[in-house]
N, C-alpha and C. Protein backbone atom coordinates (compact mmCIF):
# COMPACT_ATOMS: atom_id res chain seq x y z
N UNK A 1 0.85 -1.17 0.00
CA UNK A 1 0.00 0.00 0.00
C UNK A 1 0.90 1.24 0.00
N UNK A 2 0.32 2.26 -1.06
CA UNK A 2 1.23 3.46 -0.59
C UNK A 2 1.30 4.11 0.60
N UNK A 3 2.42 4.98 0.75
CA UNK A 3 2.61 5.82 2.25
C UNK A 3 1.19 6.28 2.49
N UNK A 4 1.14 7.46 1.54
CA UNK A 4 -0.53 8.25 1.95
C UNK A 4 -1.24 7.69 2.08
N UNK A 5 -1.17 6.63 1.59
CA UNK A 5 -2.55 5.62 1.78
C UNK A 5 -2.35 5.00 2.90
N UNK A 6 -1.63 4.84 3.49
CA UNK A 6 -1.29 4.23 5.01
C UNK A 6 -1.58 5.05 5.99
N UNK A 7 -0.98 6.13 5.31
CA UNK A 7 -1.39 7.59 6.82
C UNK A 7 -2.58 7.92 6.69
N UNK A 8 -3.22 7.82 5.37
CA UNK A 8 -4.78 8.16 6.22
C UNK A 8 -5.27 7.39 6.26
N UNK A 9 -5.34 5.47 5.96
CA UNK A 9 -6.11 4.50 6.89
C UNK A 9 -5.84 4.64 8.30
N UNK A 10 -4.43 5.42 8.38
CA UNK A 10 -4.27 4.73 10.26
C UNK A 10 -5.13 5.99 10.97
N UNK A 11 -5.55 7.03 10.32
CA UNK A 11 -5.87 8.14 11.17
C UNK A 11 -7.39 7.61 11.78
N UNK A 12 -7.67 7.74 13.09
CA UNK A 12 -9.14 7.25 13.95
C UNK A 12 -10.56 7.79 13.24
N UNK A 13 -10.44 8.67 12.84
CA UNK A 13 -11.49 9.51 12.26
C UNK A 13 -11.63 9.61 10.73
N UNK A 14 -12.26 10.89 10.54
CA UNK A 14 -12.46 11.31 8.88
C UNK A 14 -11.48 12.31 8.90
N UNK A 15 -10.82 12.22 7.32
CA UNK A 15 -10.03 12.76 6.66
C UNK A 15 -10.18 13.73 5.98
N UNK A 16 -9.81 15.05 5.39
CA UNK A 16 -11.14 15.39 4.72
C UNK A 16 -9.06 15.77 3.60
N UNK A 17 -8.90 15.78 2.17
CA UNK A 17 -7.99 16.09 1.88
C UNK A 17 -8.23 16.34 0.33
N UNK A 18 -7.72 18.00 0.18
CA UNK A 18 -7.72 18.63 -1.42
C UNK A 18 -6.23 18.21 -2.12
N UNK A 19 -7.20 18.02 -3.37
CA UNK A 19 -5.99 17.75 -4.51
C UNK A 19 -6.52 18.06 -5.91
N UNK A 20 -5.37 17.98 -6.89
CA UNK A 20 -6.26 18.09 -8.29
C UNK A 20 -6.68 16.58 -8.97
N UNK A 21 -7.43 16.64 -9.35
CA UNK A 21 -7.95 15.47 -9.72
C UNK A 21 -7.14 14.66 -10.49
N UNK A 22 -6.24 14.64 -11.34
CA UNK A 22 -4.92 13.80 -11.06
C UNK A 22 -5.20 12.65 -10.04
N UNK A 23 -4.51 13.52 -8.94
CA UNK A 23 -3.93 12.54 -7.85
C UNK A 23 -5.16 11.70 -7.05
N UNK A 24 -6.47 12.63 -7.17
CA UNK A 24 -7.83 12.32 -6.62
C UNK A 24 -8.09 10.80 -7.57
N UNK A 25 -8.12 10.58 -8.61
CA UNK A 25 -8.53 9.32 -9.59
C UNK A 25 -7.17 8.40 -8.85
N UNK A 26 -6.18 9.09 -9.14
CA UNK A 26 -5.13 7.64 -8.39
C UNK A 26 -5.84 7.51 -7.12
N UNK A 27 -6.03 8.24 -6.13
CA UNK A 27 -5.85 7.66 -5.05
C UNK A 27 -7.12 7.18 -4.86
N UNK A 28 -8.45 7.09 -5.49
CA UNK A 28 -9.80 6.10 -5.64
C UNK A 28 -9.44 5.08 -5.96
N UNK A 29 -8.42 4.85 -7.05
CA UNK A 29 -8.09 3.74 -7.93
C UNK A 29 -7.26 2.86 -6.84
N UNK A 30 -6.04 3.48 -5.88
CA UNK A 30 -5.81 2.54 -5.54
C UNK A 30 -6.07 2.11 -4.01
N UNK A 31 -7.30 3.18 -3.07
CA UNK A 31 -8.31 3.08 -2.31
C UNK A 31 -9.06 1.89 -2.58
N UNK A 32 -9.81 1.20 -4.16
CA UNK A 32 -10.26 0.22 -3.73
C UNK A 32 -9.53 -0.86 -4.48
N UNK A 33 -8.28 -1.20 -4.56
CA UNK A 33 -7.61 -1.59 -4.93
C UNK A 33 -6.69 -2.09 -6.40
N UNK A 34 -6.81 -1.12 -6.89
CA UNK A 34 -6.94 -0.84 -8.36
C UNK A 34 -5.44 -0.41 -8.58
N UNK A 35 -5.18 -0.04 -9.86
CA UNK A 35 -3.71 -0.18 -10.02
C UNK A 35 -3.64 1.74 -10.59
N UNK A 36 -2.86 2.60 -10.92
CA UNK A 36 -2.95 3.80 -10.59
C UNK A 36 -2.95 4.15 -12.04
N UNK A 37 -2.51 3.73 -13.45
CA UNK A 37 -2.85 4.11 -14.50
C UNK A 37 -3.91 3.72 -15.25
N UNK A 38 -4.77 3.33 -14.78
CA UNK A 38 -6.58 3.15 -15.37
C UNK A 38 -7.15 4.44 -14.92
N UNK A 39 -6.73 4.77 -13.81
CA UNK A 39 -8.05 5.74 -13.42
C UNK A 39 -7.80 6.87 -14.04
N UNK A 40 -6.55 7.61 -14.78
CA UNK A 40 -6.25 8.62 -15.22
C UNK A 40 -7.13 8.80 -16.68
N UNK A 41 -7.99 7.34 -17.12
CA UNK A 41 -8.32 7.66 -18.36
C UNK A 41 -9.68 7.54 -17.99
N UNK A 42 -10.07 6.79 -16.94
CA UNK A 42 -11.75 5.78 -16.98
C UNK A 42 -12.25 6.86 -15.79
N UNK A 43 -11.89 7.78 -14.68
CA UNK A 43 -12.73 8.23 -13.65
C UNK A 43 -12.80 10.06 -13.78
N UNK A 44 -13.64 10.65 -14.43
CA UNK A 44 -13.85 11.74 -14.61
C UNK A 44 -14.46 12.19 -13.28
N UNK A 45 -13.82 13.49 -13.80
CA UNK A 45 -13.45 14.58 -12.70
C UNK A 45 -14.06 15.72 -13.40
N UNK A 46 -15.40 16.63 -12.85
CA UNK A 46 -15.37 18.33 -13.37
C UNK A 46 -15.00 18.94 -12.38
N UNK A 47 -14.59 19.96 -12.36
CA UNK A 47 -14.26 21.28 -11.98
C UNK A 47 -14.69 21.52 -10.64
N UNK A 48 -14.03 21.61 -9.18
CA UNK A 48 -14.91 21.91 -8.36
C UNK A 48 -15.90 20.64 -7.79
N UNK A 49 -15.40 19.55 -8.20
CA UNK A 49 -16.64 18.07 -8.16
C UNK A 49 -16.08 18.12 -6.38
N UNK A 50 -17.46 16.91 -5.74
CA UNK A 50 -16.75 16.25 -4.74
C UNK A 50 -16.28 14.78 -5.01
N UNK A 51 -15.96 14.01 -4.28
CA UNK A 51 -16.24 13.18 -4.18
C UNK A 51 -15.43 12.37 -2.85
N UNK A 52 -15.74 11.38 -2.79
CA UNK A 52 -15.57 10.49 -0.92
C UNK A 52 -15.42 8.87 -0.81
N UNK A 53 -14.39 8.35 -0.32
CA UNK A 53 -14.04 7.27 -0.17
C UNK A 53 -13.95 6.92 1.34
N UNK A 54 -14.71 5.69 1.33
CA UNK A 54 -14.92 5.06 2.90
C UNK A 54 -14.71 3.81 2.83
N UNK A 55 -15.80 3.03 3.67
CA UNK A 55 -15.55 1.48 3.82
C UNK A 55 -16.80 1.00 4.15
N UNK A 56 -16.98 -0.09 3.59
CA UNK A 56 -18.58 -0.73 3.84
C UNK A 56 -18.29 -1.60 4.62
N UNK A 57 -18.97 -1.58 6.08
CA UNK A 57 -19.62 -2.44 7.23
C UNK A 57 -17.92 -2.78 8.14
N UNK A 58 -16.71 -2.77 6.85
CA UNK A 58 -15.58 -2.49 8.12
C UNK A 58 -14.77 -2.33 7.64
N UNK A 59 -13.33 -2.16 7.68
CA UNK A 59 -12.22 -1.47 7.13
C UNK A 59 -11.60 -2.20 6.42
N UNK A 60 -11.88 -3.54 5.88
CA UNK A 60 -11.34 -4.30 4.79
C UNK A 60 -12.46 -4.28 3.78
N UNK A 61 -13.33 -3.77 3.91
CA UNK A 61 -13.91 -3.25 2.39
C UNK A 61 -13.98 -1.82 1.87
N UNK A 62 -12.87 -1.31 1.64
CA UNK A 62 -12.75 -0.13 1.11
C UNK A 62 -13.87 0.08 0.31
N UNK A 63 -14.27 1.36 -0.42
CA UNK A 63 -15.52 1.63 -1.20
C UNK A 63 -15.10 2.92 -1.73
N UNK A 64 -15.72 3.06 -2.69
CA UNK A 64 -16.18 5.20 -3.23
C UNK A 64 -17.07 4.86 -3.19
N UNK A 65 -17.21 5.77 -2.08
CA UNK A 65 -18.87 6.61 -1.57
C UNK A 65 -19.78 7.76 -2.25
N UNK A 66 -18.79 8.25 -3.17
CA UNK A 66 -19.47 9.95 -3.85
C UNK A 66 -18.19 10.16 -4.75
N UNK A 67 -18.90 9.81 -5.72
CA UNK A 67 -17.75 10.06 -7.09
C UNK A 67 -18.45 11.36 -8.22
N UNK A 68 -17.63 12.56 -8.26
CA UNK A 68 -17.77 13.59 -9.12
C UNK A 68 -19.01 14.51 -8.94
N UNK A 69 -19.45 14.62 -7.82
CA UNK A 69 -20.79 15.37 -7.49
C UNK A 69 -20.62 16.74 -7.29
N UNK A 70 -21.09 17.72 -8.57
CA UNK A 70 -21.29 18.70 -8.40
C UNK A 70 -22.34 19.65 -8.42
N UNK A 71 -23.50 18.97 -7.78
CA UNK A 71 -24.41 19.95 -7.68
C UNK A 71 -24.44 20.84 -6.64
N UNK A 72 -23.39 21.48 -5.70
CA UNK A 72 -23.39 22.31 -5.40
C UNK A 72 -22.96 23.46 -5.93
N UNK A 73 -22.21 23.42 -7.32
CA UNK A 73 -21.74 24.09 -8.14
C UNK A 73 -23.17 24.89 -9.35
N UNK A 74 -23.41 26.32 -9.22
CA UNK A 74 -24.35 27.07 -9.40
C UNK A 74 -23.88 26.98 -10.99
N UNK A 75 -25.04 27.25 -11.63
CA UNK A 75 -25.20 27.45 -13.41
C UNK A 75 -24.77 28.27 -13.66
């Protein structure tokens, strides 16, 4: 597993951490265990999106929770 990816599984709580979406698709990709040059072509990203990675029912099932949601972003 990568470093970052180690330091924020070990942290007790929620994480909350900005990046450009670049590094945001790697680190989904290899959050649920995925390899880091797929996601640069297959996981779109707009402008300002959210999105959230957790774990279903316990910490060996990683998940994306909220991928590219920008409807808080005004017309």
């Amino acid at each position: 597993m990568p470093a970052h990816l180690a330091r924020i599984r070990a942290v007790g709580g929620d994480v909350l951490v900005f990046f450009s979406g670049p590094f945001i698709r790697v680190l989904a990709a290899r959050w649920v265990g995925g390899d880091r040059v797929a996601p640069c072509r297959t996981f779109m990203l707009t402008t300002a999106s959210l999105s959230a990675v957790g774990y279903e029912h316990s910490l060996t099932r990683p998940v994306i929770q909220l991928w590219n949601d920008d409807r808080h972003v005004g017309d």
